[in-house]
C-alpha atoms as a PDB file:
ATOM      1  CA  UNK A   1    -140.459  -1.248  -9.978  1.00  0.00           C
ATOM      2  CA  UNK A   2    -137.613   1.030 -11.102  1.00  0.00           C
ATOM      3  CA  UNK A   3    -140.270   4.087 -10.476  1.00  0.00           C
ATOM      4  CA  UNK A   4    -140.446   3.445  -7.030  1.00  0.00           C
ATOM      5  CA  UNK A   5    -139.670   6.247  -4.413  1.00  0.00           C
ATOM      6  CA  UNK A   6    -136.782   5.565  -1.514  1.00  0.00           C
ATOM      7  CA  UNK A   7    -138.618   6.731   1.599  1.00  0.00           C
ATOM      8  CA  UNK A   8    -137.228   9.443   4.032  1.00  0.00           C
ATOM      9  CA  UNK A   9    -136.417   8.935   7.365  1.00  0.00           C
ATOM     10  CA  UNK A  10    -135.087  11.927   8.566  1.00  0.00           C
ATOM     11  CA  UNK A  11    -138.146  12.984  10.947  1.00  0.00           C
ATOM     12  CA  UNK A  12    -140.347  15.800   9.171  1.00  0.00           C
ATOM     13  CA  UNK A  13    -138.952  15.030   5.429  1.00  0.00           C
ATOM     14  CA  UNK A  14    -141.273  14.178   3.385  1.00  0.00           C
ATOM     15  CA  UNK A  15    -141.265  12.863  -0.151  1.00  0.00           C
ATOM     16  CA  UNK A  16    -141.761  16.318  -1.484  1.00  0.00           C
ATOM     17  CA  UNK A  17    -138.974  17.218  -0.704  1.00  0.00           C
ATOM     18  CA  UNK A  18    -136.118  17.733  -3.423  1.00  0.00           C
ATOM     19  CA  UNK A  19    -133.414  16.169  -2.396  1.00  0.00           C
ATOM     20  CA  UNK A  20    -135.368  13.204  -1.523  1.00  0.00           C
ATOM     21  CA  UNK A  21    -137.398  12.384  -4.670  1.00  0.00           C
ATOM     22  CA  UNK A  22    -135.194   9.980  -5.692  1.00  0.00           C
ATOM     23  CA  UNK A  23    -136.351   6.869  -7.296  1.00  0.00           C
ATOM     24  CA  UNK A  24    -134.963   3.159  -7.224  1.00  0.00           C
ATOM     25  CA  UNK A  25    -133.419   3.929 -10.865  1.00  0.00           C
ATOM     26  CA  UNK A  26    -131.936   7.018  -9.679  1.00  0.00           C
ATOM     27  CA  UNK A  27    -130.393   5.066  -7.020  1.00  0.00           C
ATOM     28  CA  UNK A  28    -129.072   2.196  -9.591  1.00  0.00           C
ATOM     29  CA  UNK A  29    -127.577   4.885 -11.663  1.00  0.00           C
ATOM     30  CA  UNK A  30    -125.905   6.697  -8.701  1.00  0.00           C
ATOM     31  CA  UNK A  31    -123.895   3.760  -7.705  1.00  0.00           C
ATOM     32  CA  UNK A  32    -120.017   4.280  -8.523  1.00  0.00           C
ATOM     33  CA  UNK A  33    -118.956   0.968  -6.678  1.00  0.00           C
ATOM     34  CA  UNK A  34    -118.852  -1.084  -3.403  1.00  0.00           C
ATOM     35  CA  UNK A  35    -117.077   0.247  -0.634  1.00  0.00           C
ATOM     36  CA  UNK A  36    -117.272  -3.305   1.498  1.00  0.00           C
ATOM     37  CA  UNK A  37    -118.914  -6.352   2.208  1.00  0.00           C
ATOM     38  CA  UNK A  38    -119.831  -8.090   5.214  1.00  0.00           C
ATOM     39  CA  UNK A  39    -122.469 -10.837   6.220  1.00  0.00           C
ATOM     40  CA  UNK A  40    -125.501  -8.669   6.207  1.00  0.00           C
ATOM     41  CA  UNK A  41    -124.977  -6.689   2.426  1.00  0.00           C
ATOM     42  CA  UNK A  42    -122.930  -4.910   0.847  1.00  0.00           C
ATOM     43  CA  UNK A  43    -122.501  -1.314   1.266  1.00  0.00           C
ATOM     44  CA  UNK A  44    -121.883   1.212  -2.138  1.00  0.00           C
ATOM     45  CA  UNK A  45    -120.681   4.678  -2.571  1.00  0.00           C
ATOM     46  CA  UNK A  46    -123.456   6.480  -4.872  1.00  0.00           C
ATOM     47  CA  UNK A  47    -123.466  10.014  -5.862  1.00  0.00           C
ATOM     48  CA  UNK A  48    -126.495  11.325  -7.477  1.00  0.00           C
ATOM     49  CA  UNK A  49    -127.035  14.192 -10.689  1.00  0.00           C
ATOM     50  CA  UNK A  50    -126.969  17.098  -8.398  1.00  0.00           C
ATOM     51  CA  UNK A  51    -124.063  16.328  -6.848  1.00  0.00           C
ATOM     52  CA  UNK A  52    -125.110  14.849  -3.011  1.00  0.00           C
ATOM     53  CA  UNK A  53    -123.167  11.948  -2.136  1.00  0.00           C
ATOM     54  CA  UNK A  54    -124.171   9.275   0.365  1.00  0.00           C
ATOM     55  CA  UNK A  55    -123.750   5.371   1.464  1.00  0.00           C
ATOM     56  CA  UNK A  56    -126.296   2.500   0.310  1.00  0.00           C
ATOM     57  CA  UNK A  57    -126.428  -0.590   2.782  1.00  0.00           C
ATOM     58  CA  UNK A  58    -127.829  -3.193   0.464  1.00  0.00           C
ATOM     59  CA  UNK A  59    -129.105  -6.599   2.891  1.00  0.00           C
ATOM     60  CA  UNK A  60    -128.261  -9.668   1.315  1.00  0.00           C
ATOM     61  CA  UNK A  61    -131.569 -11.203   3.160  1.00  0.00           C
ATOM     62  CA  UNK A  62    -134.150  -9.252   4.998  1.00  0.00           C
ATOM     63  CA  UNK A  63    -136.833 -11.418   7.359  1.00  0.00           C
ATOM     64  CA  UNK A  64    -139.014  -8.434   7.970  1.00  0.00           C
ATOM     65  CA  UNK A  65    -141.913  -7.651   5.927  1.00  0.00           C
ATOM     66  CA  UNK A  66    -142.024  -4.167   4.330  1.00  0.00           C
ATOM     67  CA  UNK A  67    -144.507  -2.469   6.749  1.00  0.00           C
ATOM     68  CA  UNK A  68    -142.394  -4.105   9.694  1.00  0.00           C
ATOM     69  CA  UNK A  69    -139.062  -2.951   7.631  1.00  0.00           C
ATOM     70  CA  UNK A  70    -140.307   0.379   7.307  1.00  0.00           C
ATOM     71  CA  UNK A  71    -141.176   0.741  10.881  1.00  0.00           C
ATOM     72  CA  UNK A  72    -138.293  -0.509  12.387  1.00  0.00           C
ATOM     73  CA  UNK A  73    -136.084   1.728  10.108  1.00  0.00           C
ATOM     74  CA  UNK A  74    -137.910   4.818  10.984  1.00  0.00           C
ATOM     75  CA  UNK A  75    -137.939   4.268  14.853  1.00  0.00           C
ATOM     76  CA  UNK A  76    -133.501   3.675  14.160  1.00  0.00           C
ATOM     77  CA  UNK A  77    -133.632   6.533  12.523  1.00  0.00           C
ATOM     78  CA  UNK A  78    -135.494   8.588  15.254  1.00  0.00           C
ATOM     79  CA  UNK A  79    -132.960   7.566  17.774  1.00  0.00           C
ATOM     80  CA  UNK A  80    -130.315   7.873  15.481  1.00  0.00           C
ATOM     81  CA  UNK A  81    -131.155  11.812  15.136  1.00  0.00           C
ATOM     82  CA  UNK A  82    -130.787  12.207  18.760  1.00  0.00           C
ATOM     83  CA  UNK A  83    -127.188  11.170  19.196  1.00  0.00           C
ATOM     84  CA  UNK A  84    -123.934  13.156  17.749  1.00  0.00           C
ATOM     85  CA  UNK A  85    -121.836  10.003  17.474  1.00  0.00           C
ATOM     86  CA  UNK A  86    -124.291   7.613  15.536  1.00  0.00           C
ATOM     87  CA  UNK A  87    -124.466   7.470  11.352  1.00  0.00           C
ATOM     88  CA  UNK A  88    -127.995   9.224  11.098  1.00  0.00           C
ATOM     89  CA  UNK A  89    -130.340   6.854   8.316  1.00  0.00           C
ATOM     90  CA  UNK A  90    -131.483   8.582   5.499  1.00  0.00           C
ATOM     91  CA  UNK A  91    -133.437   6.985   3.556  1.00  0.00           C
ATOM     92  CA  UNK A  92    -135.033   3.202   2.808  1.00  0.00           C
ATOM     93  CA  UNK A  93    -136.523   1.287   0.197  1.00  0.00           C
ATOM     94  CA  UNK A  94    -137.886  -2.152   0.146  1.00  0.00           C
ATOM     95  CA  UNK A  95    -138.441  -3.912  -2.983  1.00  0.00           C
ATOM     96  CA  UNK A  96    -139.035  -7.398  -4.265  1.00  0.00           C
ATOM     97  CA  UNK A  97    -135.458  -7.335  -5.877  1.00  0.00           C
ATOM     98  CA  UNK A  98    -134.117  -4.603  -3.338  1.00  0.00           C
ATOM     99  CA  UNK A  99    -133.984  -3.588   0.237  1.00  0.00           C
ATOM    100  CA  UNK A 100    -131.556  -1.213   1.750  1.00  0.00           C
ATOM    101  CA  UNK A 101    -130.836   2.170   3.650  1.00  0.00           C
ATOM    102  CA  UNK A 102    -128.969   5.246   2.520  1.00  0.00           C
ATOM    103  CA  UNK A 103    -126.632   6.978   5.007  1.00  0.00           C
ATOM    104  CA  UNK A 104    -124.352   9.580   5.505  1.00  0.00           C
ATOM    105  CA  UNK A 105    -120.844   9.051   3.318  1.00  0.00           C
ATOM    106  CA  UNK A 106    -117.889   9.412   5.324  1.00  0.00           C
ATOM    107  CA  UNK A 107    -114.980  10.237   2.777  1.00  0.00           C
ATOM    108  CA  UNK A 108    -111.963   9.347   5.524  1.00  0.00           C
ATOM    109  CA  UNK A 109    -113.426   5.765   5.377  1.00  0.00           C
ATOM    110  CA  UNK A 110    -113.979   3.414   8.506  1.00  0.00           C
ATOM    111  CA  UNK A 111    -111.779   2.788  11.708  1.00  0.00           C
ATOM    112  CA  UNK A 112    -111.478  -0.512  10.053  1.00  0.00           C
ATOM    113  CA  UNK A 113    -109.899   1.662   6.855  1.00  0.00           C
ATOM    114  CA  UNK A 114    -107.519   3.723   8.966  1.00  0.00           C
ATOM    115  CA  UNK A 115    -106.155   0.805  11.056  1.00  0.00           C
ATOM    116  CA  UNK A 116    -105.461  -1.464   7.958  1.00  0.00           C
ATOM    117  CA  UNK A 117    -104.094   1.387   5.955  1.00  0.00           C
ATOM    118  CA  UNK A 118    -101.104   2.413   8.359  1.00  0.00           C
ATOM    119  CA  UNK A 119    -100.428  -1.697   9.325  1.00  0.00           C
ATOM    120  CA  UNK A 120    -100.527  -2.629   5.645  1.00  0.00           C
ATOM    121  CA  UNK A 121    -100.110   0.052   3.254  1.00  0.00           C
ATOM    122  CA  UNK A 122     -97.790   2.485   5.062  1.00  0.00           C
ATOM    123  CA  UNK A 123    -100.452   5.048   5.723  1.00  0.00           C
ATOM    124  CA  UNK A 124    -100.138   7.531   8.451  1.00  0.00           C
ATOM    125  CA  UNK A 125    -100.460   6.038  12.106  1.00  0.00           C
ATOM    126  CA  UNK A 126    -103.192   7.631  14.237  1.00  0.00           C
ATOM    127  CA  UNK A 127    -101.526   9.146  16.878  1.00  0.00           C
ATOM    128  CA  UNK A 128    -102.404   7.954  21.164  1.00  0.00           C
ATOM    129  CA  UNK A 129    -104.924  11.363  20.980  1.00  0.00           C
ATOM    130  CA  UNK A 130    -106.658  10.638  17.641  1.00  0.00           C
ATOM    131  CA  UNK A 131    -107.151   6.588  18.903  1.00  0.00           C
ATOM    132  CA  UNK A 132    -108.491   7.708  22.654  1.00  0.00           C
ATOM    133  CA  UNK A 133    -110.787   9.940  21.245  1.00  0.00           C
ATOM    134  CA  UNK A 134    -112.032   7.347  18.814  1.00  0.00           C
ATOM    135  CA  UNK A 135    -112.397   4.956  21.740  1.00  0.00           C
ATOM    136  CA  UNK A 136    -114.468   8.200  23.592  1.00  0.00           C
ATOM    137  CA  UNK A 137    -116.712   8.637  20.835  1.00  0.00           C
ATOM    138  CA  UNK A 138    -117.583   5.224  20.048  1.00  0.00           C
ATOM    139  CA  UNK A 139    -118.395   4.413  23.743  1.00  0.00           C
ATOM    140  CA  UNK A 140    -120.652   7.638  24.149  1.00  0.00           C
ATOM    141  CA  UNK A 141    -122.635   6.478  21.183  1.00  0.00           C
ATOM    142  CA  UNK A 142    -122.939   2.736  23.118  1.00  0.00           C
ATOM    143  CA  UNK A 143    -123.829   4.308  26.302  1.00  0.00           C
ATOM    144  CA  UNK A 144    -126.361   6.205  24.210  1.00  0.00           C
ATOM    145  CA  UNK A 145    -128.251   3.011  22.951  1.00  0.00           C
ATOM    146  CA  UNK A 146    -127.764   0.986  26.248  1.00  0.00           C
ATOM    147  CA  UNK A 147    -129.853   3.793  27.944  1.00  0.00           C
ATOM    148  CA  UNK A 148    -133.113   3.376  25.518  1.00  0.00           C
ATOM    149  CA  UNK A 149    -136.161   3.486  27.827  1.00  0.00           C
ATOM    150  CA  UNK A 150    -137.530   0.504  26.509  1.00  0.00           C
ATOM    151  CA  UNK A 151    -135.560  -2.882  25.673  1.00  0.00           C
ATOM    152  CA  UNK A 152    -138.383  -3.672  23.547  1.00  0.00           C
ATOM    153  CA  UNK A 153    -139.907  -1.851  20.829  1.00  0.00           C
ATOM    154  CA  UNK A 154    -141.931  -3.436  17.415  1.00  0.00           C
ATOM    155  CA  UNK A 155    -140.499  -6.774  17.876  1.00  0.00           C
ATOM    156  CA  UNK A 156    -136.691  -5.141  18.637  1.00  0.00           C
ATOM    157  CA  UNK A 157    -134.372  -4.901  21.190  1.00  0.00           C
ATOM    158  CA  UNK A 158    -133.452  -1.228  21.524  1.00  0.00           C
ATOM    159  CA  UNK A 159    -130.805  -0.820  23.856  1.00  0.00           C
ATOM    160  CA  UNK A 160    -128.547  -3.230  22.139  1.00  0.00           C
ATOM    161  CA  UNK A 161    -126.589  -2.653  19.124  1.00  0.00           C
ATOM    162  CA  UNK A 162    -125.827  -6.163  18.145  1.00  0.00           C
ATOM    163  CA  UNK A 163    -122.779  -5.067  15.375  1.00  0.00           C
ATOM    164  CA  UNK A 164    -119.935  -3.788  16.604  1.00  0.00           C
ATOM    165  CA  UNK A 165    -116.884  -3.474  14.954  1.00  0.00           C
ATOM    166  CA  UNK A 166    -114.094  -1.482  13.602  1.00  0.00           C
ATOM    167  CA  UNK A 167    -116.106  -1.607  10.022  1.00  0.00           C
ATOM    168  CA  UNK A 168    -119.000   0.217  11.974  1.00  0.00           C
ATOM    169  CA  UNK A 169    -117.412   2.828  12.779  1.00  0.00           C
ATOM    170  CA  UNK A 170    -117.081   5.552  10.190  1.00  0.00           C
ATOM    171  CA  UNK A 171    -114.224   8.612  11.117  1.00  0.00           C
ATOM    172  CA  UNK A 172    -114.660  12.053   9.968  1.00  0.00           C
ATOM    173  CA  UNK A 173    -111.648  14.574   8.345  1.00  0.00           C
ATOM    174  CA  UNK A 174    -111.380  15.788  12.544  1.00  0.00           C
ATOM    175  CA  UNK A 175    -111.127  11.994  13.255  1.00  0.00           C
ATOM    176  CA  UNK A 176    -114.682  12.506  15.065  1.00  0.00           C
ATOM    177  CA  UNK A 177    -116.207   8.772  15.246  1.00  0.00           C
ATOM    178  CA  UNK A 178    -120.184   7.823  14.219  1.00  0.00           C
ATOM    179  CA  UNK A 179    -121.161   4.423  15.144  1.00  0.00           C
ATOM    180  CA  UNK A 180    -123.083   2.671  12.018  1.00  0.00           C
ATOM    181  CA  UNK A 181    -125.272  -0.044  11.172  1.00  0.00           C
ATOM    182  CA  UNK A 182    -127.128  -0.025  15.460  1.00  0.00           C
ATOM    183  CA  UNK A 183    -130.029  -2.501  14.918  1.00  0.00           C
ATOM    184  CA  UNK A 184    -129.386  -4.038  11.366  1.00  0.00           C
ATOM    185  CA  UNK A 185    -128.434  -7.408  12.668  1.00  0.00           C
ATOM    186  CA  UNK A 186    -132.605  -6.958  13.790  1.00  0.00           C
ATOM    187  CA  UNK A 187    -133.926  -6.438   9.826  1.00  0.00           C
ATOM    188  CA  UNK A 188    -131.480  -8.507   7.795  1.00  0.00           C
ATOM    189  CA  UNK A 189    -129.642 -12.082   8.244  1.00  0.00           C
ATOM    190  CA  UNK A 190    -126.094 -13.129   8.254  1.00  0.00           C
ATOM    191  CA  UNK A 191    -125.645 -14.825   4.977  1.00  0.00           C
ATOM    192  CA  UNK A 192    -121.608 -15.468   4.625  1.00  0.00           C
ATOM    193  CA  UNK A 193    -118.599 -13.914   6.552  1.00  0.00           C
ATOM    194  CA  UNK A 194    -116.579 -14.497   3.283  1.00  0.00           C
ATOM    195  CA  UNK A 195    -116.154 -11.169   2.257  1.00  0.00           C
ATOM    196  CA  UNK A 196    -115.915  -9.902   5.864  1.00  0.00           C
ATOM    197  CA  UNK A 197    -113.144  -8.003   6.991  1.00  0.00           C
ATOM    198  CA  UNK A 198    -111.066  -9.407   9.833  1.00  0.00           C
ATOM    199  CA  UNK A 199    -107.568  -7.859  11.479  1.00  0.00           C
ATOM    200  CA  UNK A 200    -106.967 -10.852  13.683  1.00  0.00           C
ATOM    201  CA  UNK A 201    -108.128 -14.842  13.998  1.00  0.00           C
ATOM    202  CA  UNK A 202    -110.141 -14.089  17.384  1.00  0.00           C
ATOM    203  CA  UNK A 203    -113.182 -15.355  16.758  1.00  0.00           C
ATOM    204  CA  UNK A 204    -116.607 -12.720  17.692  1.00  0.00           C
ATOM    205  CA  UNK A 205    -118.559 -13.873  20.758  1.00  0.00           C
ATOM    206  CA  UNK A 206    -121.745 -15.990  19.846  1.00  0.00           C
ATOM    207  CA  UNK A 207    -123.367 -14.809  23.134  1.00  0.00           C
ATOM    208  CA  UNK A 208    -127.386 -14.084  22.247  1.00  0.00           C
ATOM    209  CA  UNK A 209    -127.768 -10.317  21.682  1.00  0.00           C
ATOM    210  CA  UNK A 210    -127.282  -8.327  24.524  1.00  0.00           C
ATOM    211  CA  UNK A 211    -125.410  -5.301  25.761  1.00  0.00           C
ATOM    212  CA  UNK A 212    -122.766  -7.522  27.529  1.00  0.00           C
ATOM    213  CA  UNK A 213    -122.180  -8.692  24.128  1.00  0.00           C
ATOM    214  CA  UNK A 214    -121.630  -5.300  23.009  1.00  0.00           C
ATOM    215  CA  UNK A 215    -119.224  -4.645  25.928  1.00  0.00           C
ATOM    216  CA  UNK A 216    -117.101  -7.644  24.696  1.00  0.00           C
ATOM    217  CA  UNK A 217    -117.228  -6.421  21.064  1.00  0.00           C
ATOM    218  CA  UNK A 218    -116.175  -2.846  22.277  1.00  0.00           C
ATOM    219  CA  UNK A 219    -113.065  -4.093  24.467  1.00  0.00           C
ATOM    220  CA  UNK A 220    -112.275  -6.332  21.415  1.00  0.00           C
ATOM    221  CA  UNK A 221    -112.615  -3.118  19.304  1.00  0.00           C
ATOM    222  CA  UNK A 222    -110.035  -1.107  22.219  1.00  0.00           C
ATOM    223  CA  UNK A 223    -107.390  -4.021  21.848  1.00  0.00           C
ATOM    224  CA  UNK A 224    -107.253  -3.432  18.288  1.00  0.00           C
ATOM    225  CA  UNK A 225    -107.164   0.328  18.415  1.00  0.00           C
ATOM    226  CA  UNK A 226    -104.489  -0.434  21.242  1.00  0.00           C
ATOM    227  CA  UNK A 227    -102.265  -2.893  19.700  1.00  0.00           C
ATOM    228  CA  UNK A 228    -104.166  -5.087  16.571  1.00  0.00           C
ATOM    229  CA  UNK A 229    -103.227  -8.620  16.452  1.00  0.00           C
ATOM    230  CA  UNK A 230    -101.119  -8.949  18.896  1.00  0.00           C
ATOM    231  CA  UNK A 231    -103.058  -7.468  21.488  1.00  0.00           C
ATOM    232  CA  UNK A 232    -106.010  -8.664  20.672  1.00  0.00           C
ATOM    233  CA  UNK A 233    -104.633 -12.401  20.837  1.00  0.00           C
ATOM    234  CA  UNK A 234    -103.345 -11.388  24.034  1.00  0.00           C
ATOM    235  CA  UNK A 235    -107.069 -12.166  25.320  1.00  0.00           C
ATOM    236  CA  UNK A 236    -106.729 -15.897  24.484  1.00  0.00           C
ATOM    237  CA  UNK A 237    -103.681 -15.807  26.575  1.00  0.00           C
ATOM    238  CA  UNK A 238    -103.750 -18.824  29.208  1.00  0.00           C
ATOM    239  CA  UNK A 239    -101.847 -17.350  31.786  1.00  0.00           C
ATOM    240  CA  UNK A 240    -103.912 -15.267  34.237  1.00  0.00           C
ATOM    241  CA  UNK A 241    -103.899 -11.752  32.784  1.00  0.00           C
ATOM    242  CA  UNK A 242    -104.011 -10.000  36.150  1.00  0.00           C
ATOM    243  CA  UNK A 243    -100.403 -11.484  36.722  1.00  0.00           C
ATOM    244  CA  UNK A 244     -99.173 -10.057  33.276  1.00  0.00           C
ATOM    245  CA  UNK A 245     -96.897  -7.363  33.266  1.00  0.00           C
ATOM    246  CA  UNK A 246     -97.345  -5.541  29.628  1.00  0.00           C
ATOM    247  CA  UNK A 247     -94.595  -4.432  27.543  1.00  0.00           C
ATOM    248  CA  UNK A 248     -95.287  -1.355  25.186  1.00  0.00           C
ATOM    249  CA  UNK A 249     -92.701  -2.264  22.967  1.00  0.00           C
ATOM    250  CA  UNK A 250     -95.033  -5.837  22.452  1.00  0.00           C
ATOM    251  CA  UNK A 251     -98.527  -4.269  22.393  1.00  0.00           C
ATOM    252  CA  UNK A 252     -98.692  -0.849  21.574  1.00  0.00           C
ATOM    253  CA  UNK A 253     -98.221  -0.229  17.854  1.00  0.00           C
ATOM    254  CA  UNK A 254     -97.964   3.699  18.271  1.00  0.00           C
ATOM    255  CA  UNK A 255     -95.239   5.877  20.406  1.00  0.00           C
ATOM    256  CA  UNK A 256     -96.713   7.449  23.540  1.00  0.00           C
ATOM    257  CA  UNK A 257     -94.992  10.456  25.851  1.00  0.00           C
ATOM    258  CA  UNK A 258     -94.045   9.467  29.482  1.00  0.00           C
ATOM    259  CA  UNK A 259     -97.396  11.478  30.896  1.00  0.00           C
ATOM    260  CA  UNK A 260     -99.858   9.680  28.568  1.00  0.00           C
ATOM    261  CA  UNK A 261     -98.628   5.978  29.345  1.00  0.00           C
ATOM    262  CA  UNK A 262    -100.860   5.373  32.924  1.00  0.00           C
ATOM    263  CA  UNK A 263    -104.077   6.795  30.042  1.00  0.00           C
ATOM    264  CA  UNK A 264    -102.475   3.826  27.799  1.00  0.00           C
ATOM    265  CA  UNK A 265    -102.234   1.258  30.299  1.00  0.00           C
ATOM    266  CA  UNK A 266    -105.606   2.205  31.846  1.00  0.00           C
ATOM    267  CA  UNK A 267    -107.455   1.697  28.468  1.00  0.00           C
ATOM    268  CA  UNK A 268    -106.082  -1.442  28.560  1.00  0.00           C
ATOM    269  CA  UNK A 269    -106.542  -2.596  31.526  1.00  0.00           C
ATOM    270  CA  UNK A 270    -110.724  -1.597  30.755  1.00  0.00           C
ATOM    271  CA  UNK A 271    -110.414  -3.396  27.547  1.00  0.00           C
ATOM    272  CA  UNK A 272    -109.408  -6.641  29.465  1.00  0.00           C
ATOM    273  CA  UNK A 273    -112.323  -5.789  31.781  1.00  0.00           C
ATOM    274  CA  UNK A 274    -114.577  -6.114  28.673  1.00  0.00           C
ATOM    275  CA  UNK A 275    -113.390  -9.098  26.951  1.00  0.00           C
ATOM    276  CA  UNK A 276    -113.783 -11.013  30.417  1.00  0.00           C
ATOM    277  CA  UNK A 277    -114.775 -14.554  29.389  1.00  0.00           C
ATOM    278  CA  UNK A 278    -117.707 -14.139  32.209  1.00  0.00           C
ATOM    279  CA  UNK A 279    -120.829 -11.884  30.773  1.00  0.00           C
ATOM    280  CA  UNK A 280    -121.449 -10.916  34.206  1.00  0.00           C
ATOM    281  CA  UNK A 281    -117.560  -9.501  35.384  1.00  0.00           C
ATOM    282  CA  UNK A 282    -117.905  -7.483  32.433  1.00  0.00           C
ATOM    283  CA  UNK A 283    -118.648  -3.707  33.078  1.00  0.00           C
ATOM    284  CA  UNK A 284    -121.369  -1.723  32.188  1.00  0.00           C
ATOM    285  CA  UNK A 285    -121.190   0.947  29.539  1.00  0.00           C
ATOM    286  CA  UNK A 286    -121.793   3.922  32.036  1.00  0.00           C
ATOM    287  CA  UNK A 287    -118.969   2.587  34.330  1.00  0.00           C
ATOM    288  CA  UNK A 288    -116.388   1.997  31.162  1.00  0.00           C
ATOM    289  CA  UNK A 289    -117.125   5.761  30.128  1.00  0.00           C
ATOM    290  CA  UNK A 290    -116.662   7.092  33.316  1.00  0.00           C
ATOM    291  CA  UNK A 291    -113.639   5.532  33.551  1.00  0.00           C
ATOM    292  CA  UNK A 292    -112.361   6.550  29.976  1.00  0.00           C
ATOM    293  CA  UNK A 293    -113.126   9.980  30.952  1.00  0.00           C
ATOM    294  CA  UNK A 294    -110.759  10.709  34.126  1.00  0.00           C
END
C-alpha cells in the first residue's frame, strides 16, 4: 500500500513526470505537521526530498468510491486551472487507510490566520485596501463557480461551492486571495466541528447546498473582514437593520481616511444584503461584484 502512486491532476501531467512520482510513503515522510483541522480532515504542511513544498487535505470520511473520487477530483481540478483566484489541486490518492488531495502551500497562512493573528496575538492589522481586495478576490473566484455551465456534473453540483469560510481562503505575500477546498463538502463528510475554527458564536446557515447559501457564507465572511465579532453579531440584531445608523468606532476594527468611508459603509451595507434571513432577498454573485467594483 505504501508503494502506491498519488495521481496528478494538473491537466496533461502524467505520472512520468518527476515531480509527481511520489508515492504514499513519500507523502508520510514529507509531513512536518498539521496546519488545521476542520469537520472534513485535517490539512498538513509536507515538504518533500527535493525541496517542493505543498498542502495535504486528509478527509476524515470519504462516501465516494475511488473511480467516483478520482473523477470528481479531476473535473475540480479542471475548473480549478481556469480561475486565478481558486487553490489549483494537485494531486490525489485514495487508499483503504488514506484519501486526500495535495495543493498549493500558501506560506502567509489563511484569511482565517491573518484575522486571528492581529485580534489575538498583536500581529499587524490588514489595512481597509489589503481587506477590500481580499473581499474582491474571493467574490471573483465565487462568481467564477456560480457561472459553471452545468449545475450538474458526475453526481455534483458545480456551480456551488458549499465551504466557505475565512479558513478557505488562503492569502499570498501580495495579500492576493485563492479560494480553497470548492466541492469537498461533495467527496468527504462532516465528522466533528470540534477542532473547527470559529471567530464568533453565529452559527453557519443549514440551508441545503446552494449558491444562496454561498452568498450568506460570503456576507458572513465580509462582516468579519469588516468588523469580527461584533459585526458579525450585528446580523442577529432584532432591531430592523435598515433603521440602524452604524458607528465606525463600534464596527470597524481598522482606521479608514475620510474618502474611503462611503467604500466602507457600502461593503457593509452588501454584506447585510447577503446575510438576509430570506434566500431569495439575497443578491446574486454577479450583482454583489458589480457592486464591489464601483
Amino acid at each position: 500500500m505504501e508503494n502506491e502512486f498519488v495521481v496528478p491532476c494538473d491537466g496533461g501531467a502524467t505520472e512520468e513526470d518527476d515531480r509527481f512520482r511520489w508515492r504514499l510513503k513519500d507523502v508520510m515522510w514529507a509531513s512536518v505537521g498539521v496546519v488545521g483541522e476542520s469537520a472534513l480532515g485535517v490539512t498538513e504542511k509536507v515538504v518533500f526530498s527535493d525541496g517542493t513544498c505543498n498542502v495535504l487535505k486528509r478527509f476524515r470520511m470519504v462516501y465516494v468510491k475511488r473511480k467516483g473520487f478520482g473523477q470528481r477530483v479531476a473535473r475540480l481540478a479542471e475548473i480549478g486551472h481556469r480561475c486565478d483566484y481558486l487553490v489549483p489541486l494537485r494531486a490525489y490518492l485514495y487508499s483503504k487507510r488514506f484519501k486526500f488531495v495535495v495543493c498549493d502551500y500558501y506560506p502567509m497562512g489563511s484569511l482565517y490566520d491573518l484575522l486571528i493573528g492581529a485580534r489575538e496575538h498583536g500581529h499587524t492589522m490588514l489595512t481597509w485596501k489589503k481587506r477590500l481586495k481580499i473581499i474582491l478576490h474571493i467574490a471573483r473566484a465565487i462568481c467564477f463557480i456560480h457561472k459553471q455551465s452545468s449545475p450538474r456534473e458526475r453526481n455534483m453540483t458545480m456551480n456551488v461551492h458549499g465551504n466557505l469560510k475565512t479558513s478557505n481562503i488562503m492569502i499570498d505575500v501580495d495579500f492576493n486571495a485563492y479560494l480553497s477546498n470548492y466541492g469537498f463538502t461533495q467527496l468527504a463528510m462532516e465528522v466533528s466541528e470540534a477542532h473547527q475554527p470559529k471567530t464568533t458564536s453565529i452559527q453557519p446557515s443549514s440551508e441545503p447546498l446552494s449558491q444562496k447559501k454561498d452568498i450568506y457564507h460570503f456576507g458572513l465572511i465580509m462582516l468579519d473582514i469588516l468588523g469580527g465579532t461584533k459585526a458579525l453579531e450585528f446580523i442577529e440584531c432584532d432591531i430592523k437593520r435598515k433603521d440602524v445608523k452604524v458607528k465606525e468606532s463600534e464596527f470597524f476594527e481598522f482606521p479608514f481616511e475620510g474618502k474611503d468611508r462611503r467604500k466602507v459603509l457600502d461593503v457593509w451595507s452588501i454584506a447585510l444584503e447577503c446575510t438576509n434571513r430570506s434566500r431569495e432577498a439575497r443578491p446574486t454573485i454577479e450583482n454583489v461584484l458589480f457592486q464591489l467594483s464601483k
